[in-house]
N, C-alpha and C. Protein backbone atom coordinates (compact mmCIF):
# COMPACT_ATOMS: atom_id res chain seq x y z
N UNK A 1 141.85 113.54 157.97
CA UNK A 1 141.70 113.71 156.54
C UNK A 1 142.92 114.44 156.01
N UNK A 2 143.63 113.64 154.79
CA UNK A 2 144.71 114.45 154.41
C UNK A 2 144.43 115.50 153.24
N UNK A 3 145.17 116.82 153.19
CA UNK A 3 145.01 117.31 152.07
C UNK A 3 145.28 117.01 150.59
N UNK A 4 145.60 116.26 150.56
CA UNK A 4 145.50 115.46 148.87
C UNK A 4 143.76 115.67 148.50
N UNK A 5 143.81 115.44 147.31
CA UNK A 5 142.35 114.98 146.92
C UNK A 5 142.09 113.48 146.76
N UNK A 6 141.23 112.87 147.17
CA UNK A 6 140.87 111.40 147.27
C UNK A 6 140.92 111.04 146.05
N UNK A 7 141.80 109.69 146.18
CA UNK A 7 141.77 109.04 144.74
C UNK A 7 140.31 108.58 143.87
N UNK A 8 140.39 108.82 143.11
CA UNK A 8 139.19 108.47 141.99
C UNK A 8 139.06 107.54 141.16
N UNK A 9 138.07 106.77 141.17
CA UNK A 9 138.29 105.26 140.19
C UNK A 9 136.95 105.08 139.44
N UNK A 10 136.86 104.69 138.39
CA UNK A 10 135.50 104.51 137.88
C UNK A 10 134.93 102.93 138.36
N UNK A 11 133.54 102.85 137.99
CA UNK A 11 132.75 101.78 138.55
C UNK A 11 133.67 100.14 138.57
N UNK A 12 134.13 100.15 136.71
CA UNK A 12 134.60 99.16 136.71
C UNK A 12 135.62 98.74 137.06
N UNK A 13 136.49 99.91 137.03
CA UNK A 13 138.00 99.88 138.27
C UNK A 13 137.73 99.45 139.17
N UNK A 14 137.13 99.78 139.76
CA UNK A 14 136.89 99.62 141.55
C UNK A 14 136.80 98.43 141.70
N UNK A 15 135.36 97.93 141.06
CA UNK A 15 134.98 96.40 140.95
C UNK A 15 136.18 95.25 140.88
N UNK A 16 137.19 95.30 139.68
CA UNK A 16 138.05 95.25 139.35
C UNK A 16 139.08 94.74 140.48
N UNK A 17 139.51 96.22 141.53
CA UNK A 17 140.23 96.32 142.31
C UNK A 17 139.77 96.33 143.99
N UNK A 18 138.59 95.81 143.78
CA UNK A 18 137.79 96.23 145.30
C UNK A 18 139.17 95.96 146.51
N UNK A 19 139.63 94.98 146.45
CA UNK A 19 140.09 94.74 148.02
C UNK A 19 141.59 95.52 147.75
N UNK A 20 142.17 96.02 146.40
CA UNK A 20 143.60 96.97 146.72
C UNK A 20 142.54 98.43 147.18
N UNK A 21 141.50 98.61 146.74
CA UNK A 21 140.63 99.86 147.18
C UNK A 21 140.60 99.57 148.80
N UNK A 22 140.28 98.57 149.41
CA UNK A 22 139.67 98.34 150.74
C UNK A 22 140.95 98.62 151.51
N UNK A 23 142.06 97.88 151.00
CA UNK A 23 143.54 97.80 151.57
C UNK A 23 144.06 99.71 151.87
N UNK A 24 143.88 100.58 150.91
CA UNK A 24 143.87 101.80 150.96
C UNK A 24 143.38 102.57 152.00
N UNK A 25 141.88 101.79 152.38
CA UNK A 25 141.00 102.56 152.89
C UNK A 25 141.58 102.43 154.56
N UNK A 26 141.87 101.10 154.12
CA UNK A 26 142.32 100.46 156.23
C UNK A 26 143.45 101.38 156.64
N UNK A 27 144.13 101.87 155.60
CA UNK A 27 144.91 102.96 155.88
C UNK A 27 144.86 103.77 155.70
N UNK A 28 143.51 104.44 156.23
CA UNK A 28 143.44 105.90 155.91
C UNK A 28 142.80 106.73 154.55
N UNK A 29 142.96 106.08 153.92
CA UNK A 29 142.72 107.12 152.70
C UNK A 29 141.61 106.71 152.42
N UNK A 30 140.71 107.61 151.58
CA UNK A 30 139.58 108.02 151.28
C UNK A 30 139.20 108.15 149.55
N UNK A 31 138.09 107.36 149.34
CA UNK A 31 138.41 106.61 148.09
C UNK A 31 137.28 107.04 147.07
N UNK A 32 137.29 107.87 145.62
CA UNK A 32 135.85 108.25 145.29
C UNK A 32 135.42 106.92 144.49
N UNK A 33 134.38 106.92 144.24
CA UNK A 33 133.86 105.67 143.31
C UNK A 33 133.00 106.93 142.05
N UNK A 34 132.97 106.68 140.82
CA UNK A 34 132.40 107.56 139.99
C UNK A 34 132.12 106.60 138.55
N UNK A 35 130.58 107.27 138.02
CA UNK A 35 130.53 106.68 137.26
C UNK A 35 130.32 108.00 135.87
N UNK A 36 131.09 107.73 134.82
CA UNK A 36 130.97 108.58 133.80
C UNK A 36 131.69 109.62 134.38
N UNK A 37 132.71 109.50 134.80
CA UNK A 37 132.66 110.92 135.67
C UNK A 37 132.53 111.75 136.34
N UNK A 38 131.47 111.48 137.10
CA UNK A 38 130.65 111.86 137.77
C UNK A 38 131.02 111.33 139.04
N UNK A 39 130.99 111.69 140.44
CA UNK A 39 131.62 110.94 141.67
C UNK A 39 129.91 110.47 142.01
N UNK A 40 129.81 109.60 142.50
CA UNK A 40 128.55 108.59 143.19
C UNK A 40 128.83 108.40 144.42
N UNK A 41 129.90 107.44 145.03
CA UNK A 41 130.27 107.15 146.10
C UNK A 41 131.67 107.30 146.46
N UNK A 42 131.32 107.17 148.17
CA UNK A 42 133.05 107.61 148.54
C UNK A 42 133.08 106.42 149.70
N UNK A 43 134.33 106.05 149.63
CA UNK A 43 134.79 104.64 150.74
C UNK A 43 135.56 105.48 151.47
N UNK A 44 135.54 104.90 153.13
CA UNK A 44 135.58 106.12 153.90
C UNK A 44 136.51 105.51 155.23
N UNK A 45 137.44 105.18 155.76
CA UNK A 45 137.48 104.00 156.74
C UNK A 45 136.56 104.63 157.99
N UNK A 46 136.28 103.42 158.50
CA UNK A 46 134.92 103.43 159.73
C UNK A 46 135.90 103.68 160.61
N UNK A 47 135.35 104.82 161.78
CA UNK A 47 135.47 104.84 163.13
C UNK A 47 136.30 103.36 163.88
N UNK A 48 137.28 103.31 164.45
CA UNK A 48 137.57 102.21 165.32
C UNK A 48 136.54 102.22 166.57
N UNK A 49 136.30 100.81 166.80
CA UNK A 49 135.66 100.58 168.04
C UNK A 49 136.25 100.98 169.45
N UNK A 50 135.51 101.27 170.64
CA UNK A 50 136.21 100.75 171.56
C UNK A 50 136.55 99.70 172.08
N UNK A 51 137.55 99.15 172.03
CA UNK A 51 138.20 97.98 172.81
C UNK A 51 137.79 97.97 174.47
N UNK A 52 136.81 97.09 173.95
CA UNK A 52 136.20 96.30 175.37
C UNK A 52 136.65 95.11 175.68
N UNK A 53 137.55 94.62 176.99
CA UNK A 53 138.41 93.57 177.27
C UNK A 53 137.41 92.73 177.66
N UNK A 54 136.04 92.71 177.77
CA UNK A 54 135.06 91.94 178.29
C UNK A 54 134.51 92.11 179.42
N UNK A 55 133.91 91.51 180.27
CA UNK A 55 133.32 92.13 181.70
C UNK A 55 134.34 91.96 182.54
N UNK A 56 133.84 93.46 183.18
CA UNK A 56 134.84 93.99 184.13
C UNK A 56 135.23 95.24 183.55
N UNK A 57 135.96 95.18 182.56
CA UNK A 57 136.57 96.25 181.80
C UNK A 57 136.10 97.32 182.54
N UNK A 58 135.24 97.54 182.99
CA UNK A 58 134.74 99.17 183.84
C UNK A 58 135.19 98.96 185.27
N UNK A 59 135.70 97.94 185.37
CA UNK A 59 135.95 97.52 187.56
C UNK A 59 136.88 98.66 187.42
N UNK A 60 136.54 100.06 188.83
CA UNK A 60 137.35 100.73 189.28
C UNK A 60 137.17 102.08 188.76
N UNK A 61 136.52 101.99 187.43
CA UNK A 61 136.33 103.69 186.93
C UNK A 61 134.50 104.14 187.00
N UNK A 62 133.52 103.20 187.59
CA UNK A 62 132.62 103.55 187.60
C UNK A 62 131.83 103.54 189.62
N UNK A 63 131.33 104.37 189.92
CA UNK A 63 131.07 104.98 191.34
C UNK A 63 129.50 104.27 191.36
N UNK A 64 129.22 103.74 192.32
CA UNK A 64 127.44 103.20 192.00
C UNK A 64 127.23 103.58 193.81
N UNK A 65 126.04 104.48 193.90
CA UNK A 65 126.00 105.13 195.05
C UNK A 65 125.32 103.82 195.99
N UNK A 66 125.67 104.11 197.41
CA UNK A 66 125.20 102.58 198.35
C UNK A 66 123.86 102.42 197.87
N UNK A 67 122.82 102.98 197.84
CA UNK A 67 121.32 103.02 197.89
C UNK A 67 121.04 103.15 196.38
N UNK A 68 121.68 102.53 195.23
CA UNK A 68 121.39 102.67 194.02
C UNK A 68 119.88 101.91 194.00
N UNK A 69 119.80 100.73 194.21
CA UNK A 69 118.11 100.12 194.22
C UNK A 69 117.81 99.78 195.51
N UNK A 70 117.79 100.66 196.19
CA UNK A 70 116.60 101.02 197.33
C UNK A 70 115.43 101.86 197.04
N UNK A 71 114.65 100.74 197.54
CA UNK A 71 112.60 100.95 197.33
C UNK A 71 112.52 102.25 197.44
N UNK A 72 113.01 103.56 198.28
CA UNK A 72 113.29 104.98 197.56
C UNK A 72 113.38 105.19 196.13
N UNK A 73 114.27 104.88 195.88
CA UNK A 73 115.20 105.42 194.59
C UNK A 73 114.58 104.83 193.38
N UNK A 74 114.14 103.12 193.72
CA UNK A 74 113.06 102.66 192.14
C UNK A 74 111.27 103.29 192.00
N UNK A 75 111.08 103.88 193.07
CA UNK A 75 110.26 104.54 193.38
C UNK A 75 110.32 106.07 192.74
N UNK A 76 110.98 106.72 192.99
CA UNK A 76 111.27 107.68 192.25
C UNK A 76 111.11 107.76 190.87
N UNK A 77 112.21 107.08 190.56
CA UNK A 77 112.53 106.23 188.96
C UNK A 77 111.04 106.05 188.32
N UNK A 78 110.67 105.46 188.58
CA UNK A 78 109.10 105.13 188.38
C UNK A 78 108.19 106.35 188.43
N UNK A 79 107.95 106.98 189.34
CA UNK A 79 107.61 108.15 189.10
C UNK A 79 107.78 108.75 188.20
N UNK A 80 108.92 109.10 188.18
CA UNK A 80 109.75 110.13 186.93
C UNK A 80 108.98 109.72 185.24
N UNK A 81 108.54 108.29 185.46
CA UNK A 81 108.89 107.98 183.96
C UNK A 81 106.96 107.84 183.68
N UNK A 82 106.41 108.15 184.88
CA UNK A 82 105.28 107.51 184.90
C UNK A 82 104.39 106.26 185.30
N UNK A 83 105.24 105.73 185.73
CA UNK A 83 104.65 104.45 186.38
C UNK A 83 103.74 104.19 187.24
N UNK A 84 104.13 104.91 188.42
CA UNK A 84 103.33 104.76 190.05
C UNK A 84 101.72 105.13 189.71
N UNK A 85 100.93 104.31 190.20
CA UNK A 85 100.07 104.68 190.31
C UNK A 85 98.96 105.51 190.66
């Protein structure tokens, strides 16, 4: 968030200008929407995703112990959660 104050536009501006507003936002800046004066809404850019290359993407950074589903261990599991009879 930069220290400026977020630009301010009234309802019909915005409407008006939605995608130079959106174009703003993809870069960062932070956008009020106001009506009468009054601020209502603020355009905000979203969180980036993580870039998931598809399956696999985890081969090599995740550890899965030998006995992960051995009749022990789903047994347990089950227990834990309530299951077993």
């Amino acid at each position: 968030m930069s220290a400026e104050p977020a630009a301010q536009f009234n309802i019909h501006d915005a409407k008006t200008n939605l995608s130079r507003i959106i174009e703003r936002v993809e870069r960062g800046e932070e956008i009020i929407i106001s009506r009468a004066g009054n601020p209502v809404a603020k355009v905000v850019p979203l969180a980036h995703r993580i870039d998931r290359r598809g399956r696999g993407s985890l081969r090599g950074q995740l550890v899965i112990a030998d006995d992960w589903d051995s009749d022990e261990v789903n047994e347990a599991i089950a227990d834990d959660f309530g299951l077993m009879p």
